[in-house]
C-alpha atoms as a PDB file:
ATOM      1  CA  UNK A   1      -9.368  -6.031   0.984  1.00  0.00           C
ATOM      2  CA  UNK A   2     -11.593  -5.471   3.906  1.00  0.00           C
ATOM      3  CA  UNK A   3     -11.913  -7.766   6.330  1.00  0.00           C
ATOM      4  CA  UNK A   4     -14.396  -8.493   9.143  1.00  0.00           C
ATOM      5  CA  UNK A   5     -13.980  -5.250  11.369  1.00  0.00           C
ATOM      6  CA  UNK A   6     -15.983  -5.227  14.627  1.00  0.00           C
ATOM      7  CA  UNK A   7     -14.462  -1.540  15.290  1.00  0.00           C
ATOM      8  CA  UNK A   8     -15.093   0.451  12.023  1.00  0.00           C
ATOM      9  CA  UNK A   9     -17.371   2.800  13.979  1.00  0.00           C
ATOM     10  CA  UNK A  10     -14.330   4.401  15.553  1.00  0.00           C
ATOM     11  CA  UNK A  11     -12.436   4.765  12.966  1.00  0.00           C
ATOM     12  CA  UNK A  12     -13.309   8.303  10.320  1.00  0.00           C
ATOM     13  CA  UNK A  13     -15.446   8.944   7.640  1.00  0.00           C
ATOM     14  CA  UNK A  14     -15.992  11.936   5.619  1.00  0.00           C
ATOM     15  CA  UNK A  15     -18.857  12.432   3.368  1.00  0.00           C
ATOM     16  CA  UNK A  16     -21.609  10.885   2.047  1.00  0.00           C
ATOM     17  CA  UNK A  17     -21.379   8.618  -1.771  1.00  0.00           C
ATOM     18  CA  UNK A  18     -18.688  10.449  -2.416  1.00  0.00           C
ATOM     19  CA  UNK A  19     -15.917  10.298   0.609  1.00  0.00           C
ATOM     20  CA  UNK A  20     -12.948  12.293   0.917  1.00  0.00           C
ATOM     21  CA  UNK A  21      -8.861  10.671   0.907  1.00  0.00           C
ATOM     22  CA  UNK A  22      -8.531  10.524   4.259  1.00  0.00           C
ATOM     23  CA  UNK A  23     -11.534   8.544   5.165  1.00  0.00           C
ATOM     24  CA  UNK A  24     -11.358   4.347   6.220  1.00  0.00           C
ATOM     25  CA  UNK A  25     -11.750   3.056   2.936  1.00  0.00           C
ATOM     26  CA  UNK A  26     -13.817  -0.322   4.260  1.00  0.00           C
ATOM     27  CA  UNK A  27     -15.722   1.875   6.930  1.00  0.00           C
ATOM     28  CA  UNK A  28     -16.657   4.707   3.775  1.00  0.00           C
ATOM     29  CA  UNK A  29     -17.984   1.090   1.709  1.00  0.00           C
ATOM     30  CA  UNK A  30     -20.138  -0.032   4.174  1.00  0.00           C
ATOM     31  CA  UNK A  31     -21.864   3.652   5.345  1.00  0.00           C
ATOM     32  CA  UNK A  32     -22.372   3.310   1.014  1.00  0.00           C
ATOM     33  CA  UNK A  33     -24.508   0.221   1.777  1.00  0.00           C
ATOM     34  CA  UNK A  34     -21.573  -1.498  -0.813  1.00  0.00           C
ATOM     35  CA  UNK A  35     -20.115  -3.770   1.552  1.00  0.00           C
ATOM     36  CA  UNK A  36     -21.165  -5.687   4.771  1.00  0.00           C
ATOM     37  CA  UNK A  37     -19.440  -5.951   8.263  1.00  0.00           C
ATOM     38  CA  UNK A  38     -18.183  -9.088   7.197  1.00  0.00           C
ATOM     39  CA  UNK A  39     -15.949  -7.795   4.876  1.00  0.00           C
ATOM     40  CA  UNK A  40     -14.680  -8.251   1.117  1.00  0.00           C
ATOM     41  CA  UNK A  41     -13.387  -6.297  -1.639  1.00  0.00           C
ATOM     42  CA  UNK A  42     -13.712  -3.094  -2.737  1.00  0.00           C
ATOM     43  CA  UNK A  43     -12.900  -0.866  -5.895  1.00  0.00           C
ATOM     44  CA  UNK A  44     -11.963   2.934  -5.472  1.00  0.00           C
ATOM     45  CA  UNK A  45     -12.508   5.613  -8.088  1.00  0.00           C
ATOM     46  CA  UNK A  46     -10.500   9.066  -7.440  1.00  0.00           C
ATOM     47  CA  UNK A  47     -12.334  12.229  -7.888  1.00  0.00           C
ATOM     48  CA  UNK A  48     -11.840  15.661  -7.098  1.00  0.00           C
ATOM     49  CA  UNK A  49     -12.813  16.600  -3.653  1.00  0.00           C
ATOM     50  CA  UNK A  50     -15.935  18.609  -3.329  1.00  0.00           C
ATOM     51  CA  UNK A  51     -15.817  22.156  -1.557  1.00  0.00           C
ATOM     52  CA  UNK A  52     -18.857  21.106   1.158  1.00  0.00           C
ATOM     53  CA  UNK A  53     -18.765  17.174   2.441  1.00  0.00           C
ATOM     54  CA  UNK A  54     -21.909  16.120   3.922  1.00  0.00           C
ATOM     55  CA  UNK A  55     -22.161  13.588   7.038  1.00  0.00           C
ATOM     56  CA  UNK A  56     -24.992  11.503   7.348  1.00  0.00           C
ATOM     57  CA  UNK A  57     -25.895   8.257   9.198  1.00  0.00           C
ATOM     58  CA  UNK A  58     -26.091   5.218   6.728  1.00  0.00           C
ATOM     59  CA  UNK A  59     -26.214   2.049   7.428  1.00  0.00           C
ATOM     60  CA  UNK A  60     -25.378   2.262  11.102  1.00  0.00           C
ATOM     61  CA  UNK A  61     -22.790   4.478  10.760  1.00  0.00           C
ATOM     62  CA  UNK A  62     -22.116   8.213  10.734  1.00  0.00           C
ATOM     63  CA  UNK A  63     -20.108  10.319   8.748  1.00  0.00           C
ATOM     64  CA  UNK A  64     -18.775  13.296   9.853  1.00  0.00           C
ATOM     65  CA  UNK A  65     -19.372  16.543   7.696  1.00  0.00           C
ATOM     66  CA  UNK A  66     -16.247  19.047   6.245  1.00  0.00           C
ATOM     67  CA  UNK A  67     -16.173  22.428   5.066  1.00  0.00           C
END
């Protein structure tokens, strides 16, 4: 559960759609556009990790790229 988070744009992201384990779960939902500032639930699906992540800015917030 994510809840209302005034400081998610210090805390990591990795990728873009598809985010890598180590990235804030709630802060990864909302740069998806699947979840608002005010919080709520979210639902995670486990893939394999991609060889190139791509950062973008999304919804106010930007992800941070990985090789």
């Amino acid at each position: 559960m994510c809840v209302n988070q005034k400081d998610f744009k210090m805390k990591d992201v990795f990728g873009t759609d598809y985010y890598t384990e180590d990235s804030d779960v709630c802060v990864a939902a909302v740069h998806a556009g699947k979840l608002w500032e005010e919080g709520g639930a979210v639902e995670i699906t486990r893939f394999n990790e991609a060889t190139t992540i791509n950062g973008t800015l999304k919804n106010r917030i930007v992800s941070k790229s990985r090789e």
